[in-house]
C-alpha atoms as a PDB file:
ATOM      1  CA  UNK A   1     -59.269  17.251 -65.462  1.00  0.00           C
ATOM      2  CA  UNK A   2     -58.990  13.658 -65.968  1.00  0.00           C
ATOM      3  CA  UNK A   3     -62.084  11.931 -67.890  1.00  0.00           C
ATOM      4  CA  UNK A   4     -63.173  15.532 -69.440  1.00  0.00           C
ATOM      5  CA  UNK A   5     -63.870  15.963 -73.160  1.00  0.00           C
ATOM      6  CA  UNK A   6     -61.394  18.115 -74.588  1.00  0.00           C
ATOM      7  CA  UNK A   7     -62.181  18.394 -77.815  1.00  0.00           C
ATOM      8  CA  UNK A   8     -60.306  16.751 -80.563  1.00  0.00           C
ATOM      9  CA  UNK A   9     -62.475  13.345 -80.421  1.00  0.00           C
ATOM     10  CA  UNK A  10     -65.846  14.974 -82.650  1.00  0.00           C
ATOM     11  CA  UNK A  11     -65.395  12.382 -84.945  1.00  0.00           C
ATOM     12  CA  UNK A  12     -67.396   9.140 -84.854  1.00  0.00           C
ATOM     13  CA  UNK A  13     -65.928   5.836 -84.706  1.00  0.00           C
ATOM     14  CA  UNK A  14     -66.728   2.777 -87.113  1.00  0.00           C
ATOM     15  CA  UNK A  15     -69.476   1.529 -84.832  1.00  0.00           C
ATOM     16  CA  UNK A  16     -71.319   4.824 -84.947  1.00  0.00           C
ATOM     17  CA  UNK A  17     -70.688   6.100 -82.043  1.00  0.00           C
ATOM     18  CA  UNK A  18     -69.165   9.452 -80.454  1.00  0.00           C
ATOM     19  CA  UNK A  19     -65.531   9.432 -79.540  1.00  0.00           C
ATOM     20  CA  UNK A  20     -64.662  10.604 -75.940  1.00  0.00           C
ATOM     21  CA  UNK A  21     -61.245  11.873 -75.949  1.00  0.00           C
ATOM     22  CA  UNK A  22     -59.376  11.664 -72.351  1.00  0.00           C
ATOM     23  CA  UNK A  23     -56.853  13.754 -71.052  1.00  0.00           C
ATOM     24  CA  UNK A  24     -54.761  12.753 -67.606  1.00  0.00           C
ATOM     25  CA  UNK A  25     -53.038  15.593 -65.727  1.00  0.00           C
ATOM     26  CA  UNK A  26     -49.702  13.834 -64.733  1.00  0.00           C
ATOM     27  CA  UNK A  27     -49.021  17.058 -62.613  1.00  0.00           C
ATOM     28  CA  UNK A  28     -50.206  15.701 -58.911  1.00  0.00           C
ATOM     29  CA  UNK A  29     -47.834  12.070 -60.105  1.00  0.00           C
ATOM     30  CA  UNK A  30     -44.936  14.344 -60.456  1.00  0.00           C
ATOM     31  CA  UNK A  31     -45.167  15.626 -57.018  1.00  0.00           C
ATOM     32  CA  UNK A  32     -46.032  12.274 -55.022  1.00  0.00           C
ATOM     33  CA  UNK A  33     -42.871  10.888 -56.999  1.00  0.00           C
ATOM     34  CA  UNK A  34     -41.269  13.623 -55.832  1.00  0.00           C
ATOM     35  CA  UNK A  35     -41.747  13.932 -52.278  1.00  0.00           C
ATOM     36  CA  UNK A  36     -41.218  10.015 -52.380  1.00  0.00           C
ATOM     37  CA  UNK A  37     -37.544  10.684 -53.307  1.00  0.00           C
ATOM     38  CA  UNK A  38     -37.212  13.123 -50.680  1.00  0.00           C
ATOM     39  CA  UNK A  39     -38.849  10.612 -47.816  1.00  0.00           C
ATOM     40  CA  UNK A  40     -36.299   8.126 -48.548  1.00  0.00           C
ATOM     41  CA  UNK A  41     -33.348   9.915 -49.243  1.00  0.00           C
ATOM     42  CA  UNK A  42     -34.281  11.835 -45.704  1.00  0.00           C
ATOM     43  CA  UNK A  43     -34.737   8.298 -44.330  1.00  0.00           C
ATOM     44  CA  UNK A  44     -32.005   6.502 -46.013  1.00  0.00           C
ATOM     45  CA  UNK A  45     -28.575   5.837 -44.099  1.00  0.00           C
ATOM     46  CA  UNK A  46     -25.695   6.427 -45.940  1.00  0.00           C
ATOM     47  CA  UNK A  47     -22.641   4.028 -44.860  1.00  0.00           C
ATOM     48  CA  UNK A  48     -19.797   6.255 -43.627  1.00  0.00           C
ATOM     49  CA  UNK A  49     -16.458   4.983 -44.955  1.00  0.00           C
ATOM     50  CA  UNK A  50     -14.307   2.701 -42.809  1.00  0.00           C
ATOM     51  CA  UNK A  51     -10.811   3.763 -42.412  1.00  0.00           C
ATOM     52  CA  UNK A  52      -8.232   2.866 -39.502  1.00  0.00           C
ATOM     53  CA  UNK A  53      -7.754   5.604 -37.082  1.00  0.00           C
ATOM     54  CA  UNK A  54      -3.985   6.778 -36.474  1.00  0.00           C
ATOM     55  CA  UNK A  55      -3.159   9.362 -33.955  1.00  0.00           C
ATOM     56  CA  UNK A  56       0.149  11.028 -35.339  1.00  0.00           C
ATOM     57  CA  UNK A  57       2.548  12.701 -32.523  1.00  0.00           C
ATOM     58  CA  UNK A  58       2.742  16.179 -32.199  1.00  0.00           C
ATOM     59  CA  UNK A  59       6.349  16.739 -32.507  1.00  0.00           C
ATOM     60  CA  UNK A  60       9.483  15.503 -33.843  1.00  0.00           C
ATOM     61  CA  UNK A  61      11.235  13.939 -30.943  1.00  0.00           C
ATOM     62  CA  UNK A  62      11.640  10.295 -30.464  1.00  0.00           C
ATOM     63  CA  UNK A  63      10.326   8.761 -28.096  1.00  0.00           C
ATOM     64  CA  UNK A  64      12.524   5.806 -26.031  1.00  0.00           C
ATOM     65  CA  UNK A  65      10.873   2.881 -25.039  1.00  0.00           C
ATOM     66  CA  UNK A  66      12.347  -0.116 -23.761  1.00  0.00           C
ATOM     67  CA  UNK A  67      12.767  -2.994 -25.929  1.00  0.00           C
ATOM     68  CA  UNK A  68      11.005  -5.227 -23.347  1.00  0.00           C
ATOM     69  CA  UNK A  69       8.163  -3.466 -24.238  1.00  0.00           C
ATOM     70  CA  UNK A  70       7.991  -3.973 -27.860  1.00  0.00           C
ATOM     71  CA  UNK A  71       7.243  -6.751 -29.880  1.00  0.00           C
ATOM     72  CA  UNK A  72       7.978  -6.344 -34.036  1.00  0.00           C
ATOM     73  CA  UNK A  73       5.487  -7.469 -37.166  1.00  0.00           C
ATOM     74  CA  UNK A  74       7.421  -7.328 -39.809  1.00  0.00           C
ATOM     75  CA  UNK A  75       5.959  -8.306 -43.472  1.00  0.00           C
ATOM     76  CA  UNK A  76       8.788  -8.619 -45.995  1.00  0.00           C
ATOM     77  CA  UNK A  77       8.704  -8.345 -49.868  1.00  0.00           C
ATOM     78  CA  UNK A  78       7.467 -11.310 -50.396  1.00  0.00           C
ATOM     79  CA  UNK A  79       4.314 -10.719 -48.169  1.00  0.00           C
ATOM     80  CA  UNK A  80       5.861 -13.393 -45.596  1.00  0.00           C
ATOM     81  CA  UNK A  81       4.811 -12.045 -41.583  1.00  0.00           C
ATOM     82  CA  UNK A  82       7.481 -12.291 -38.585  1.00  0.00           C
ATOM     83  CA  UNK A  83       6.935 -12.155 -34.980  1.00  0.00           C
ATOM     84  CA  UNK A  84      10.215 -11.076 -33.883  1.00  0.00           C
ATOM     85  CA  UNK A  85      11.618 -12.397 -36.920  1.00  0.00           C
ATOM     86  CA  UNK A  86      10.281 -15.631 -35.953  1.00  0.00           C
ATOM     87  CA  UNK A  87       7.995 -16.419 -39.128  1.00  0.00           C
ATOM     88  CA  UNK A  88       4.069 -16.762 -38.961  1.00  0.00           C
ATOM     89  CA  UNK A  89       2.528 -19.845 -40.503  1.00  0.00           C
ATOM     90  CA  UNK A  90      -0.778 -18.514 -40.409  1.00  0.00           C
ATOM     91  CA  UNK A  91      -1.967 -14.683 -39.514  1.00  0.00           C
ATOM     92  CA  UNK A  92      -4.030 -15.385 -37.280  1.00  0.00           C
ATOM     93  CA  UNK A  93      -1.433 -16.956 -35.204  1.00  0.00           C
ATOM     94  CA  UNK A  94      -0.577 -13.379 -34.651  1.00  0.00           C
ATOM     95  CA  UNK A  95      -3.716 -12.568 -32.675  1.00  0.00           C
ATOM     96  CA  UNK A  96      -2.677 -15.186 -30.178  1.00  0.00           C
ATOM     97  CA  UNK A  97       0.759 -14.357 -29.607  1.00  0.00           C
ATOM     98  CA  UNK A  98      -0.134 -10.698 -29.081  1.00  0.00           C
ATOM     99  CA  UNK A  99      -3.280 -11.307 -26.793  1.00  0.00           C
ATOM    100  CA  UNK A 100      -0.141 -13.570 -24.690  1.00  0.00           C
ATOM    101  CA  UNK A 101       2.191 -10.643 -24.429  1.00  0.00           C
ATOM    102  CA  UNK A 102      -0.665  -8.121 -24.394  1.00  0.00           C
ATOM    103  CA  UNK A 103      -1.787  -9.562 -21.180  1.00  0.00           C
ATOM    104  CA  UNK A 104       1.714 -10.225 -19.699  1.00  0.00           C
ATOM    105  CA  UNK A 105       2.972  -6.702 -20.258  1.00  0.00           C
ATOM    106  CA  UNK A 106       0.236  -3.681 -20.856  1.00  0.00           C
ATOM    107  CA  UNK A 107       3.003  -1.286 -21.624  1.00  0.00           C
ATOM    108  CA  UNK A 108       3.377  -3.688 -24.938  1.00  0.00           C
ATOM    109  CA  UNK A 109       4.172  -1.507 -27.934  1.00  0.00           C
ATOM    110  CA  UNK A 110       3.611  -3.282 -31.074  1.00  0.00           C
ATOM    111  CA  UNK A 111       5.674  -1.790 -33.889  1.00  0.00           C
ATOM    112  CA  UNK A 112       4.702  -2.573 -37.524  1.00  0.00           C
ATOM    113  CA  UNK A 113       6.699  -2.881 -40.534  1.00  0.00           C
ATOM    114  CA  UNK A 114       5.735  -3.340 -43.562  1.00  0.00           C
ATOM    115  CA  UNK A 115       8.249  -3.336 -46.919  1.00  0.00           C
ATOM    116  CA  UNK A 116       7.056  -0.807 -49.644  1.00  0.00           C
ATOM    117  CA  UNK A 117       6.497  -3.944 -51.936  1.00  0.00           C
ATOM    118  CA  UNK A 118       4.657  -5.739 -50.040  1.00  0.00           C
ATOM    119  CA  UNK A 119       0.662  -6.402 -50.397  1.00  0.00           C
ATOM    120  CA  UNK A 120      -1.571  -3.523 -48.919  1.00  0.00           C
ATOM    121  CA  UNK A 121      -3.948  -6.628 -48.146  1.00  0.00           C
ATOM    122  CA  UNK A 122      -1.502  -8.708 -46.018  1.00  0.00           C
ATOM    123  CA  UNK A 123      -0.810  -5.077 -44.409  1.00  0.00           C
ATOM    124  CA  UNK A 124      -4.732  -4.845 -43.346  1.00  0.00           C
ATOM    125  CA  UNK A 125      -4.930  -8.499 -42.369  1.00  0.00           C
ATOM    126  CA  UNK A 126      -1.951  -8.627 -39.921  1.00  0.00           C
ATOM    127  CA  UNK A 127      -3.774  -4.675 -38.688  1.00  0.00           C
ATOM    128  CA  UNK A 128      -7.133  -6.485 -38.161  1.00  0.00           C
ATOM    129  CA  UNK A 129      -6.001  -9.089 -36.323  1.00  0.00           C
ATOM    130  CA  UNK A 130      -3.671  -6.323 -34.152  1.00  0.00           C
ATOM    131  CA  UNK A 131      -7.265  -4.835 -33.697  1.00  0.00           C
ATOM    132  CA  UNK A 132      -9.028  -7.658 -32.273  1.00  0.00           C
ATOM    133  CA  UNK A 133      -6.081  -8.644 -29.719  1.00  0.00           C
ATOM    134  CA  UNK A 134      -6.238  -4.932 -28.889  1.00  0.00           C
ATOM    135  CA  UNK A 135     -10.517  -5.419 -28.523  1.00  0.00           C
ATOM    136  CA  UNK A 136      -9.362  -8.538 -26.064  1.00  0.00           C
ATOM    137  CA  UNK A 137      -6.539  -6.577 -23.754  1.00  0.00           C
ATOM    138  CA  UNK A 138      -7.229  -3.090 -23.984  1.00  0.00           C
ATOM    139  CA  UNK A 139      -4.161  -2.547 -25.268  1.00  0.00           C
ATOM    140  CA  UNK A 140      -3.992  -0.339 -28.581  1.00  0.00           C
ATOM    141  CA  UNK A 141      -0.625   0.845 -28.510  1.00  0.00           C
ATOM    142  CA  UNK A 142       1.345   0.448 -32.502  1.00  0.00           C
ATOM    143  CA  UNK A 143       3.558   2.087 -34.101  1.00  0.00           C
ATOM    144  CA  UNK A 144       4.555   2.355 -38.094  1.00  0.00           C
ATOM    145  CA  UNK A 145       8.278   1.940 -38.365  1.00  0.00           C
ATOM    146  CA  UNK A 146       9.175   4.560 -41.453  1.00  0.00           C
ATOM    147  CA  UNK A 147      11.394   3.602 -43.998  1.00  0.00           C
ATOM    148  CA  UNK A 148      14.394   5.031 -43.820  1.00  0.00           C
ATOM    149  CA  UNK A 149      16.524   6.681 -46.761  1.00  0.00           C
ATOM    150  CA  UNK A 150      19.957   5.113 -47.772  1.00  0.00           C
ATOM    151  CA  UNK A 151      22.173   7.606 -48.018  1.00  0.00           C
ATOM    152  CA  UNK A 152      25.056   7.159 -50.575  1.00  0.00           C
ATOM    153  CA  UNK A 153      28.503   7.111 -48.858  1.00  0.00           C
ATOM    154  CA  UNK A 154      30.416  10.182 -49.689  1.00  0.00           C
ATOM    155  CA  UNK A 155      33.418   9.765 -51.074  1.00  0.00           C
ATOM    156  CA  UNK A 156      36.540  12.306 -52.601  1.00  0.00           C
ATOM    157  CA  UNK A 157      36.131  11.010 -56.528  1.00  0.00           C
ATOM    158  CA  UNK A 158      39.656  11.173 -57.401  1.00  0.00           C
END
């Protein structure tokens, strides 16, 4: 119990008198500390990670689409953004030529590609700005354009 003489303190002290030794049970601290951790880690909100949703198609089959209703990003190797291959000054010049077409034509595909050396960041910046043109219209429609294998040229070697 806290406050109780538990032996140990018989002795007197310089000034002549008795010695109270004091003992604190740190038991009951424990458990508030405890059930404190559990209230806000109950309570707490964890941030969920933001990622960029991509539906993938089901199958294997191309899909035709006219090229009036595509428009191209491309970002080259040098991290350099083309509408069309019309360069970009500025990305978020891209926002308002998509919200333009977006609105003209709401069977706009936008296709993105992206060379394998360019910046993941300029990737995400041209995607966010996609996003909030697609926020404006309503239109969400994008495609990835793959990279395609170069195959070397057969050839009879003599």
């Amino acid at each position: 119990m806290a406050g109780a003489n538990v032996g140990g303190g018989e002795g007197r002290s310089r000034t002549g008198r008795r010695r109270i030794s004091i003992h604190i049970d740190m038991t009951p601290m424990v458990d508030v500390i405890i059930l404190l951790l559990i209230f806000f880690f109950m309570t707490s909100q964890f941030k969920e990670p933001h990622g960029i949703e991509i539906t993938l198609p089901k199958t294997d089959v191309p899909v035709k689409i006219p090229e009036s209703n595509t428009v191209t990003l491309r970002v080259d190797e040098n991290n350099e953004v083309y509408f069309n291959e019309e360069p970009v000054e500025e990305i978020s010049k891209i926002r308002e030529y998509l919200i333009a077409r977006q609105t003209e034509n709401p069977n706009l595909v936008t296709i993105l590609d992206v060379h394998p050396s360019a910046k993941y960041k300029t990737m995400v910046d041209v995607l966010d700005e996609f996003k909030i043109a697609a926020d404006e219209t309503g239109v969400t429609k994008f495609s990835l354009a793959m990279k395609r294998e170069e195959t070397a040229p057969e050839g009879g070697g003599g």
